[in-house]
C-alpha atoms as a PDB file:
ATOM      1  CA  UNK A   1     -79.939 -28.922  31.566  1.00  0.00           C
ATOM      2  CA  UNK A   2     -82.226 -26.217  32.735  1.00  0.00           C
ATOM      3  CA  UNK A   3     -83.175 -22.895  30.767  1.00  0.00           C
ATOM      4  CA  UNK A   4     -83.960 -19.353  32.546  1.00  0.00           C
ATOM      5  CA  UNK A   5     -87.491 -20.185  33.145  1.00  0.00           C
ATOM      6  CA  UNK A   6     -86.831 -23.593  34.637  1.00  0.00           C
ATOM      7  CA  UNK A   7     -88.055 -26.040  31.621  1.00  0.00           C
ATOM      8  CA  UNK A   8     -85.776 -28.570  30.770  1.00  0.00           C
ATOM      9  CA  UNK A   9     -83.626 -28.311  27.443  1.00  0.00           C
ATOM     10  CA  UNK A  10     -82.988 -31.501  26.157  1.00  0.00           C
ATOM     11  CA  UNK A  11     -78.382 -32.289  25.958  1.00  0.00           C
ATOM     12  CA  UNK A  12     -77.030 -30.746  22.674  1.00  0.00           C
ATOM     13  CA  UNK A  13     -80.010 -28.253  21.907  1.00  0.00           C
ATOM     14  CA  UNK A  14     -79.100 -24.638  21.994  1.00  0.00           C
ATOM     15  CA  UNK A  15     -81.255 -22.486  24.788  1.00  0.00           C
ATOM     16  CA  UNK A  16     -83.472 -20.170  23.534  1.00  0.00           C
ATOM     17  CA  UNK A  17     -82.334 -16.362  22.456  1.00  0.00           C
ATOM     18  CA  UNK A  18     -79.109 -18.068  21.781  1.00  0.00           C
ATOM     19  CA  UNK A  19     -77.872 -18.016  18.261  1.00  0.00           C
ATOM     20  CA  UNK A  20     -76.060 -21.303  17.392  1.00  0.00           C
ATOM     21  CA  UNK A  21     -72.025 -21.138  17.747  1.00  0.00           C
ATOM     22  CA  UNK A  22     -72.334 -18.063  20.131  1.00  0.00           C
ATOM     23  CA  UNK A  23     -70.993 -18.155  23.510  1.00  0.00           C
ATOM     24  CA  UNK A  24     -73.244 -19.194  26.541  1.00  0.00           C
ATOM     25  CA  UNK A  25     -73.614 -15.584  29.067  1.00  0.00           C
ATOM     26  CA  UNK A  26     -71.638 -18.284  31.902  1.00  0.00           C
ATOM     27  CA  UNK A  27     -69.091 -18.334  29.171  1.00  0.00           C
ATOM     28  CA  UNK A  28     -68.742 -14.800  28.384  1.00  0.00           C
ATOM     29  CA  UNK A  29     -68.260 -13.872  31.973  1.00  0.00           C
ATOM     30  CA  UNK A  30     -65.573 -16.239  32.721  1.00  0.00           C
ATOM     31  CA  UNK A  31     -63.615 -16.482  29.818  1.00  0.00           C
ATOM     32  CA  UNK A  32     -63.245 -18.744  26.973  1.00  0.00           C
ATOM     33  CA  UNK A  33     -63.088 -22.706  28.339  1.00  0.00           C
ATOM     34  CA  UNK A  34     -61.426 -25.414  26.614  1.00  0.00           C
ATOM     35  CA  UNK A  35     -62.862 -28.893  25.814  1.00  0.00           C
ATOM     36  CA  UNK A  36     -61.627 -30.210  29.241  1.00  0.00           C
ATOM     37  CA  UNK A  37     -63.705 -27.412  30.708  1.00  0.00           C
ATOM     38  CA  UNK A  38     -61.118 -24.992  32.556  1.00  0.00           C
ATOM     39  CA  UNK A  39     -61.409 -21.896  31.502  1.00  0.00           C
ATOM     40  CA  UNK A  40     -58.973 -18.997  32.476  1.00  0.00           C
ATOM     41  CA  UNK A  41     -59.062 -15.194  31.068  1.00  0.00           C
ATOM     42  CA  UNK A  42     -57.542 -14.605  28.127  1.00  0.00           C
ATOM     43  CA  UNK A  43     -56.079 -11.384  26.215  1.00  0.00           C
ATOM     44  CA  UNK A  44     -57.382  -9.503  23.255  1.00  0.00           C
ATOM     45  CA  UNK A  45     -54.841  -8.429  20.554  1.00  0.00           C
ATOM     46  CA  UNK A  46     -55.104  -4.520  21.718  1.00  0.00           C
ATOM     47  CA  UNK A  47     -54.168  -5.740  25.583  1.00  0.00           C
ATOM     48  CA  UNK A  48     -51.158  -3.881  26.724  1.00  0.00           C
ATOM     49  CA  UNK A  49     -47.432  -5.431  26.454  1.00  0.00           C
ATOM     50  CA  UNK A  50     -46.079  -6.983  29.905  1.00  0.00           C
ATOM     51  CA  UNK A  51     -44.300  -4.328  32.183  1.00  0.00           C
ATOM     52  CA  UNK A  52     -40.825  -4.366  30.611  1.00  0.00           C
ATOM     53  CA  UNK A  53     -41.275  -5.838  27.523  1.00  0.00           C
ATOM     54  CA  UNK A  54     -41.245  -2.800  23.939  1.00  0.00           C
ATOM     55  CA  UNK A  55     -44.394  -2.456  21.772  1.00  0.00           C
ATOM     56  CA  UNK A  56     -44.301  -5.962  19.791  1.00  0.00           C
ATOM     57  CA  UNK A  57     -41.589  -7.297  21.113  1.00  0.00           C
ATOM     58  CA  UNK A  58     -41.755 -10.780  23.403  1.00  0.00           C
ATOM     59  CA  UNK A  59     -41.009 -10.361  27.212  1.00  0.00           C
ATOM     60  CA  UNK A  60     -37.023  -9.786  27.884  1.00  0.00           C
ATOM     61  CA  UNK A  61     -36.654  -8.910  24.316  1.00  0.00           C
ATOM     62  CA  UNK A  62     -35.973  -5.755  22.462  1.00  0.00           C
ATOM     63  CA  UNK A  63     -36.297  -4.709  19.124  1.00  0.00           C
ATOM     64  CA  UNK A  64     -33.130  -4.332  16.473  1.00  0.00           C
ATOM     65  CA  UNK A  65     -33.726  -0.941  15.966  1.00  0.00           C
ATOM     66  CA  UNK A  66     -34.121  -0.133  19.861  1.00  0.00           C
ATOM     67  CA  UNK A  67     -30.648  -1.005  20.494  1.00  0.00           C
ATOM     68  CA  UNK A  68     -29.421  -2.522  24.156  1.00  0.00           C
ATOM     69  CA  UNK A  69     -27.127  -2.075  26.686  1.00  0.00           C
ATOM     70  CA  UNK A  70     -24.251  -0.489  25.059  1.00  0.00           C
ATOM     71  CA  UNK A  71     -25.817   0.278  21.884  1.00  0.00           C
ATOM     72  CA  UNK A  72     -25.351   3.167  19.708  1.00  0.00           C
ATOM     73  CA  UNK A  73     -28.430   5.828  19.381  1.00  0.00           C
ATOM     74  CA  UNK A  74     -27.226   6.315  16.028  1.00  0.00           C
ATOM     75  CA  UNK A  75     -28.161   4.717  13.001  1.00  0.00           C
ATOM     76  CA  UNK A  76     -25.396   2.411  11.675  1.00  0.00           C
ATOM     77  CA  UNK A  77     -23.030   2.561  14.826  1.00  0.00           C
ATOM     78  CA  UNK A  78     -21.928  -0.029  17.251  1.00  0.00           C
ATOM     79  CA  UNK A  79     -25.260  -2.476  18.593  1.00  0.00           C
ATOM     80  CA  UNK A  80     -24.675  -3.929  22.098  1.00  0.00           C
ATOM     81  CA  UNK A  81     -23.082  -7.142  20.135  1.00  0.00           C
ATOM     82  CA  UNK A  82     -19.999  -5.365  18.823  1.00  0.00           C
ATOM     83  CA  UNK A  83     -18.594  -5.453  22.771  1.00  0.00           C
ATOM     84  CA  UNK A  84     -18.088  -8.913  24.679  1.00  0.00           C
ATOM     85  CA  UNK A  85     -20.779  -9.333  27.419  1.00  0.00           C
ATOM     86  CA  UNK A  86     -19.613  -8.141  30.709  1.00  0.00           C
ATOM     87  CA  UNK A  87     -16.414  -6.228  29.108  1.00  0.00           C
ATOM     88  CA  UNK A  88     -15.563  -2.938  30.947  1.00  0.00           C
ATOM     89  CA  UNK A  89     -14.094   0.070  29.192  1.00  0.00           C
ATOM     90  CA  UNK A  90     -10.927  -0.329  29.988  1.00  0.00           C
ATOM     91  CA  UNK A  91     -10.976  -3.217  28.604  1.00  0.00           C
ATOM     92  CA  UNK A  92     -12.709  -2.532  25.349  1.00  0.00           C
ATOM     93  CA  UNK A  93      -9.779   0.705  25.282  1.00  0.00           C
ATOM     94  CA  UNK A  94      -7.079  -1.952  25.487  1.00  0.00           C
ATOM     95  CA  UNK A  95      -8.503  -4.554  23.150  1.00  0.00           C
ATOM     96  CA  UNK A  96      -8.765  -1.241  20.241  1.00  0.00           C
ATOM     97  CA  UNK A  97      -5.773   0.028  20.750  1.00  0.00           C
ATOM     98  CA  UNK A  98      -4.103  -3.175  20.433  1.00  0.00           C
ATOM     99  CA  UNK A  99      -5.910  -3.313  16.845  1.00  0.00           C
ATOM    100  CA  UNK A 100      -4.495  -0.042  16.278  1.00  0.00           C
ATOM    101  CA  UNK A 101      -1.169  -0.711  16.918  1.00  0.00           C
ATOM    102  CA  UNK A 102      -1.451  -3.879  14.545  1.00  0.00           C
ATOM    103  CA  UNK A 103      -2.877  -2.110  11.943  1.00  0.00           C
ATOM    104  CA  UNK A 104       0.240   0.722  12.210  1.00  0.00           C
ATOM    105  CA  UNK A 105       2.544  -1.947  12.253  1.00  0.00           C
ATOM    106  CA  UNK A 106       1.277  -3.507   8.866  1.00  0.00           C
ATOM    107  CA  UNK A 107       1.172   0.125   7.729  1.00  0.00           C
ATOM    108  CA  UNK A 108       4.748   0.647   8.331  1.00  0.00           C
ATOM    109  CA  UNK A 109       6.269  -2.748   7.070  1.00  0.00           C
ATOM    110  CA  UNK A 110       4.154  -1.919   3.414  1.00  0.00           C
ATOM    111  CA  UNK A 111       5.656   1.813   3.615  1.00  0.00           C
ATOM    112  CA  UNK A 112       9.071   0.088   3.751  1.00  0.00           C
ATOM    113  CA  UNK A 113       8.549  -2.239   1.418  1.00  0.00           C
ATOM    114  CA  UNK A 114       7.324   0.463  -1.082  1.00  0.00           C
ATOM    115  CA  UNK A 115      10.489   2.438  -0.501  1.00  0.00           C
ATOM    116  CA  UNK A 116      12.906  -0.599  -0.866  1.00  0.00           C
ATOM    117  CA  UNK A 117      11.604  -1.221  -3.995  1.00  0.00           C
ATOM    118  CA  UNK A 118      11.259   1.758  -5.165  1.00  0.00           C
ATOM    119  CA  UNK A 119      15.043   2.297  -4.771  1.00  0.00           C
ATOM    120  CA  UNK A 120      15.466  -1.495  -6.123  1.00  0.00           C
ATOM    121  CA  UNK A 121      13.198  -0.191  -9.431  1.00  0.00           C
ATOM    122  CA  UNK A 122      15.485   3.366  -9.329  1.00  0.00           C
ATOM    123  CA  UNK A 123      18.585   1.484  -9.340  1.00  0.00           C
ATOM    124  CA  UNK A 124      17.455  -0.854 -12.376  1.00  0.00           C
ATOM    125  CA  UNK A 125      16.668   2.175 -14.756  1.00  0.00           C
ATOM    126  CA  UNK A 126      19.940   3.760 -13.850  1.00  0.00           C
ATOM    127  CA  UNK A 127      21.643   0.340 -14.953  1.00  0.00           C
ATOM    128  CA  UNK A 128      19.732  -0.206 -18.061  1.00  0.00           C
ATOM    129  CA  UNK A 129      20.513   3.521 -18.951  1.00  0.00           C
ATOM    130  CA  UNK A 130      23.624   3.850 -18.600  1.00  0.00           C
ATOM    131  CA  UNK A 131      24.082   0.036 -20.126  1.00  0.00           C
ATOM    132  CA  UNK A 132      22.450   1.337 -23.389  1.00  0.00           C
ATOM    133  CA  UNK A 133      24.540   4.966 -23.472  1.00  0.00           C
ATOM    134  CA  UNK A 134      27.731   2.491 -23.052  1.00  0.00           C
ATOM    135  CA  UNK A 135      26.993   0.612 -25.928  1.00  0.00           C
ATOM    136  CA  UNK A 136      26.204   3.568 -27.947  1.00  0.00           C
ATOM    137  CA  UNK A 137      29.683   4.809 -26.818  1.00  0.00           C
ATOM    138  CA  UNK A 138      31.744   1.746 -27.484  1.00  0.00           C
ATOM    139  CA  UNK A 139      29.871   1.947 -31.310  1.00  0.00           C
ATOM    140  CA  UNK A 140      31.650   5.650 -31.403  1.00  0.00           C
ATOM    141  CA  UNK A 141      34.879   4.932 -30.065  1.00  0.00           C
ATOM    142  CA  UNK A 142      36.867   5.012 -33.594  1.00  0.00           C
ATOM    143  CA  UNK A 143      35.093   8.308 -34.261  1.00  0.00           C
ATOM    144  CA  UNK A 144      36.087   9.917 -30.579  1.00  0.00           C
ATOM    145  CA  UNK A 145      39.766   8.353 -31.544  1.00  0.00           C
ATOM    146  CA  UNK A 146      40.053  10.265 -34.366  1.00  0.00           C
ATOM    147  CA  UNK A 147      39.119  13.445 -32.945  1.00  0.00           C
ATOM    148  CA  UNK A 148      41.203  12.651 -30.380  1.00  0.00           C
ATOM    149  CA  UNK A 149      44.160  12.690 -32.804  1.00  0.00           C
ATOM    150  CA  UNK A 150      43.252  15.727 -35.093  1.00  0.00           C
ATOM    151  CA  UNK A 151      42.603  17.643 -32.082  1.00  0.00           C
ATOM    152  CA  UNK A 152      46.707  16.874 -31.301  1.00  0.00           C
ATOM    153  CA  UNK A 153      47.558  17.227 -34.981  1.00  0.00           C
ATOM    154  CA  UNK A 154      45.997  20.785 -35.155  1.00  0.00           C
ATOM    155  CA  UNK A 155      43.548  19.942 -37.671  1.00  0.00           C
ATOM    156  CA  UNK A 156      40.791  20.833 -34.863  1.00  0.00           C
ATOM    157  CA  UNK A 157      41.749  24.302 -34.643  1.00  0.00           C
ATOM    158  CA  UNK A 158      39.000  25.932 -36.759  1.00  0.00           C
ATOM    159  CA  UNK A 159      36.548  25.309 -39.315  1.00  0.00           C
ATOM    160  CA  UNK A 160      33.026  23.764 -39.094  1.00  0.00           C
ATOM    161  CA  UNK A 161      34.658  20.118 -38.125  1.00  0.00           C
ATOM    162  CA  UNK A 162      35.850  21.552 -35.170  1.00  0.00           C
ATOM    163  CA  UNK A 163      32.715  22.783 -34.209  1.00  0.00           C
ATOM    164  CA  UNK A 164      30.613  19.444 -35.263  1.00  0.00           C
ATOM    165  CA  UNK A 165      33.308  17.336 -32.517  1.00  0.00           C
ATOM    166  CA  UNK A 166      32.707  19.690 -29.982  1.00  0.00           C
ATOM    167  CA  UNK A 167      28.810  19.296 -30.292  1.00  0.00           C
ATOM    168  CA  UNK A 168      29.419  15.423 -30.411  1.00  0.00           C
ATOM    169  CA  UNK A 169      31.114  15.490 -26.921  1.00  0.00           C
ATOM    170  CA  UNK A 170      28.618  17.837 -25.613  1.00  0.00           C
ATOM    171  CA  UNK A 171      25.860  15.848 -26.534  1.00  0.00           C
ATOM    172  CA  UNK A 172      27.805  12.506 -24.836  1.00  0.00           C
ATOM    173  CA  UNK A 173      28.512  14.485 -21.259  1.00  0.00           C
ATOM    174  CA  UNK A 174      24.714  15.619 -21.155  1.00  0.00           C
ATOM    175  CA  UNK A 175      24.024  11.752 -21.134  1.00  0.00           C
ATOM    176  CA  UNK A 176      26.603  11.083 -18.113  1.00  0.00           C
ATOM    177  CA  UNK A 177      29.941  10.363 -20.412  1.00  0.00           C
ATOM    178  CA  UNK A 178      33.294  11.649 -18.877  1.00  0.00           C
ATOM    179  CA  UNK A 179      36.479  11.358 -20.634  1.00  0.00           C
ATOM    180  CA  UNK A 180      39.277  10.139 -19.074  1.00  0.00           C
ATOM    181  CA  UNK A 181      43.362  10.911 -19.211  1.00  0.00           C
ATOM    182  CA  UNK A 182      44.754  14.441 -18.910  1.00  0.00           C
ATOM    183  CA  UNK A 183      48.941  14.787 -19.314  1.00  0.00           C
ATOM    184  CA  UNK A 184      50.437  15.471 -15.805  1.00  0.00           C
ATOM    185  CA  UNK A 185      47.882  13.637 -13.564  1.00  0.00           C
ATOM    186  CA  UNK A 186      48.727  10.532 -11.135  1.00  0.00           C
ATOM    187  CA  UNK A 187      48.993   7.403 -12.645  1.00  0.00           C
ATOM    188  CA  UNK A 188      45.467   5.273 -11.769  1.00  0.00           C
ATOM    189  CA  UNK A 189      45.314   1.940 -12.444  1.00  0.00           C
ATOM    190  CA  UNK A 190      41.505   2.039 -12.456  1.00  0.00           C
ATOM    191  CA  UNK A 191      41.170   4.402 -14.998  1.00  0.00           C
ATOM    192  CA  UNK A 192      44.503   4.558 -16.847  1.00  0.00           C
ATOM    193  CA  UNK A 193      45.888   1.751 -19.361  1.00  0.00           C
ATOM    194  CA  UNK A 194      50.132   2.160 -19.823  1.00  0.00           C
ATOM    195  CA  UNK A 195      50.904   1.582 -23.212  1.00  0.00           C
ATOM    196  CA  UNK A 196      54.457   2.692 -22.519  1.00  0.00           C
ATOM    197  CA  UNK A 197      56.949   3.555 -19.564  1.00  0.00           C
ATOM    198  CA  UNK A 198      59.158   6.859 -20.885  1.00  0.00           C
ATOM    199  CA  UNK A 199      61.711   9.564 -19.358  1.00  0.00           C
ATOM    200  CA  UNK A 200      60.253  12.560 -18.993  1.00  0.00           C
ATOM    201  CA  UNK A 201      60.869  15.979 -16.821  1.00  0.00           C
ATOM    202  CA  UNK A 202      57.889  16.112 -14.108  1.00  0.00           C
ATOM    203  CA  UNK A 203      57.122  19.843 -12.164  1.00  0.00           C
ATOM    204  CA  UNK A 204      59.281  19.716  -8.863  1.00  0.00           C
ATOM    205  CA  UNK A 205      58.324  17.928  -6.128  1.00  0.00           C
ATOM    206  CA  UNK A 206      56.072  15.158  -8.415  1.00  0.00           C
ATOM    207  CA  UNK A 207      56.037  11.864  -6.194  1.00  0.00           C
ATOM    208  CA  UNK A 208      54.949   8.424  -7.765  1.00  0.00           C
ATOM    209  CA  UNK A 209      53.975   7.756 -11.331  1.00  0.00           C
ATOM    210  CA  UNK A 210      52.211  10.259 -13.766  1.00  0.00           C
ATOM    211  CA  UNK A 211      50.753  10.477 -17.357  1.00  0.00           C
ATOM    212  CA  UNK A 212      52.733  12.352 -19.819  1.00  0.00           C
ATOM    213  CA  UNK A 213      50.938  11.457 -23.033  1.00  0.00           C
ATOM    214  CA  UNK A 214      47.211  10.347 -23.583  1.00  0.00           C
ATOM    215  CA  UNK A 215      47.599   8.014 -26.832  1.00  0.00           C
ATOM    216  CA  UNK A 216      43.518   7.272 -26.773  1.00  0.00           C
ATOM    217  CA  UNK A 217      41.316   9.012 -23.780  1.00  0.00           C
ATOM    218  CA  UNK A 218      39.080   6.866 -21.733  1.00  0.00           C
ATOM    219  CA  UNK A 219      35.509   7.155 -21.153  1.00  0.00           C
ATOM    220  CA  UNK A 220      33.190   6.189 -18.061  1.00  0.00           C
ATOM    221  CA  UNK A 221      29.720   6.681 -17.762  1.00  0.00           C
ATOM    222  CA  UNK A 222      28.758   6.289 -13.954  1.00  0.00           C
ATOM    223  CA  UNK A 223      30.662   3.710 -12.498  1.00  0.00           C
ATOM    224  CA  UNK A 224      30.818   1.720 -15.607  1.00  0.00           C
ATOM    225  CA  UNK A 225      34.137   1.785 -17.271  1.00  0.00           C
ATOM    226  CA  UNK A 226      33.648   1.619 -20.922  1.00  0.00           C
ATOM    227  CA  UNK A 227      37.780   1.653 -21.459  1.00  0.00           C
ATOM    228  CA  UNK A 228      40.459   2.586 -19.345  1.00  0.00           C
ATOM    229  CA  UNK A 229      43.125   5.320 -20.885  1.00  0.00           C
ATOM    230  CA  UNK A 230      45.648   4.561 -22.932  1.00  0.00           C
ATOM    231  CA  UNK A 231      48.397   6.094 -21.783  1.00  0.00           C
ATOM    232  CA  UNK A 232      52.257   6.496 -21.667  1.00  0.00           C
ATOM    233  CA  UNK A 233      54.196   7.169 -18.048  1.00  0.00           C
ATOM    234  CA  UNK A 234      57.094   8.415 -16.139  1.00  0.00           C
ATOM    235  CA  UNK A 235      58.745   7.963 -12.729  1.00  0.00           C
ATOM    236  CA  UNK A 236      59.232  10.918 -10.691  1.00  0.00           C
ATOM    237  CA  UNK A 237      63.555  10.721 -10.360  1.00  0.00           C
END
């Protein structure tokens, strides 16, 4: 190997002017070489991007935040992924309103079921309360009785007792109690008990069986029965 100025340099020794581990002037105008000795040009960390490719991102690549086809421009809404590749609209319009229609279904089956058992829950607290009045008035029954009688007696006319029954049957018919068995009505089964069968004068033009005595009223709360009339009947002739 040759120098500039024609004298040999012995194989391994550095030229002179060069500073050991710097690059030969041959190498610095062709590039770097490797050990096999090709050399090709090489590029510096400020060299451009390739045409197409986003500051730092790898050719054919893009970054999150730059969004792709189909992506939103606004932060947090729908990235290219959130729609199958190749999907049209019309297709992406069908495919949500399908989900919409499934999620107005499921809507609608839980509004029923809230209403069903709402009634179901309504229907319970009417049992229970009217269960727990009707015990209540089964425990007062001998006390309504005996009203019941001094009331036919007379005793009832005046005086403070008369006044303390009719606050007691006040009080019951604010919590849903109805007393049962007036003289002159129809005969009911349902609601009247016949104690005994008598003959009696009925108003003209009476059909059927009526009541012409109440022995003991009757008392329903609701639809519950707590006891049926006790009553004594005639036959219209």
């Amino acid at each position: 190997m040759t120098d500039t100025t024609g004298t040999a340099t012995p194989e391994g020794a550095q030229p002179e002017g060069v500073e050991p581990g710097s690059a030969t002037p041959a190498a610095e105008s062709t590039g770097s070489a490797d050990p096999t000795g090709s050399a090709g040009p090489t590029r510096g960390a400020d060299s451009p991007p390739a045409a197409g490719s986003p500051a730092g991102a790898g050719p054919g690549h893009h970054r999150y935040f730059e969004g792709g086809p189909g992506a939103s421009s606004e932060p947090g809404g729908e990235d290219e992924f959130d729609h199958g590749a190749g999907e049209s609209e019309s297709e992406v319009l069908a495919r949500e309103d399908a989900l919409a229609a499934s999620y107005l279904s499921d809507l609608q089956r839980l509004q029923a079921e809230y209403v069903n058992y709402k009634k179901r829950v309504d229907r319970d607290r009417d049992v229970i309360r009217n269960a727990a009045v009707g015990s209540v008035v089964e425990s007062l029954l001998p006390v309504l009785d005996d009203i019941h009688s001094a009331r036919q007696a007379g005793d009832l006319a005046e005086g403070p007792f008369s006044a303390i029954a009719d606050k007691l049957e006040s009080i019951l018919g604010r919590y849903g109690v109805e007393r049962l068995g007036e003289p002159g009505e129809e005969f009911d089964p349902n609601v009247h008990e016949a104690l005994m069968h008598v003959e009696a004068d009925l108003p003209e033009g009476a059909t059927g069986t009526h009541v012409v005595q109440v022995i003991q009223p009757g008392y329903r709360i609701g639809e519950r029965l707590v006891r049926a009339a006790r009553v004594s009947v005639a036959d219209a002739g």
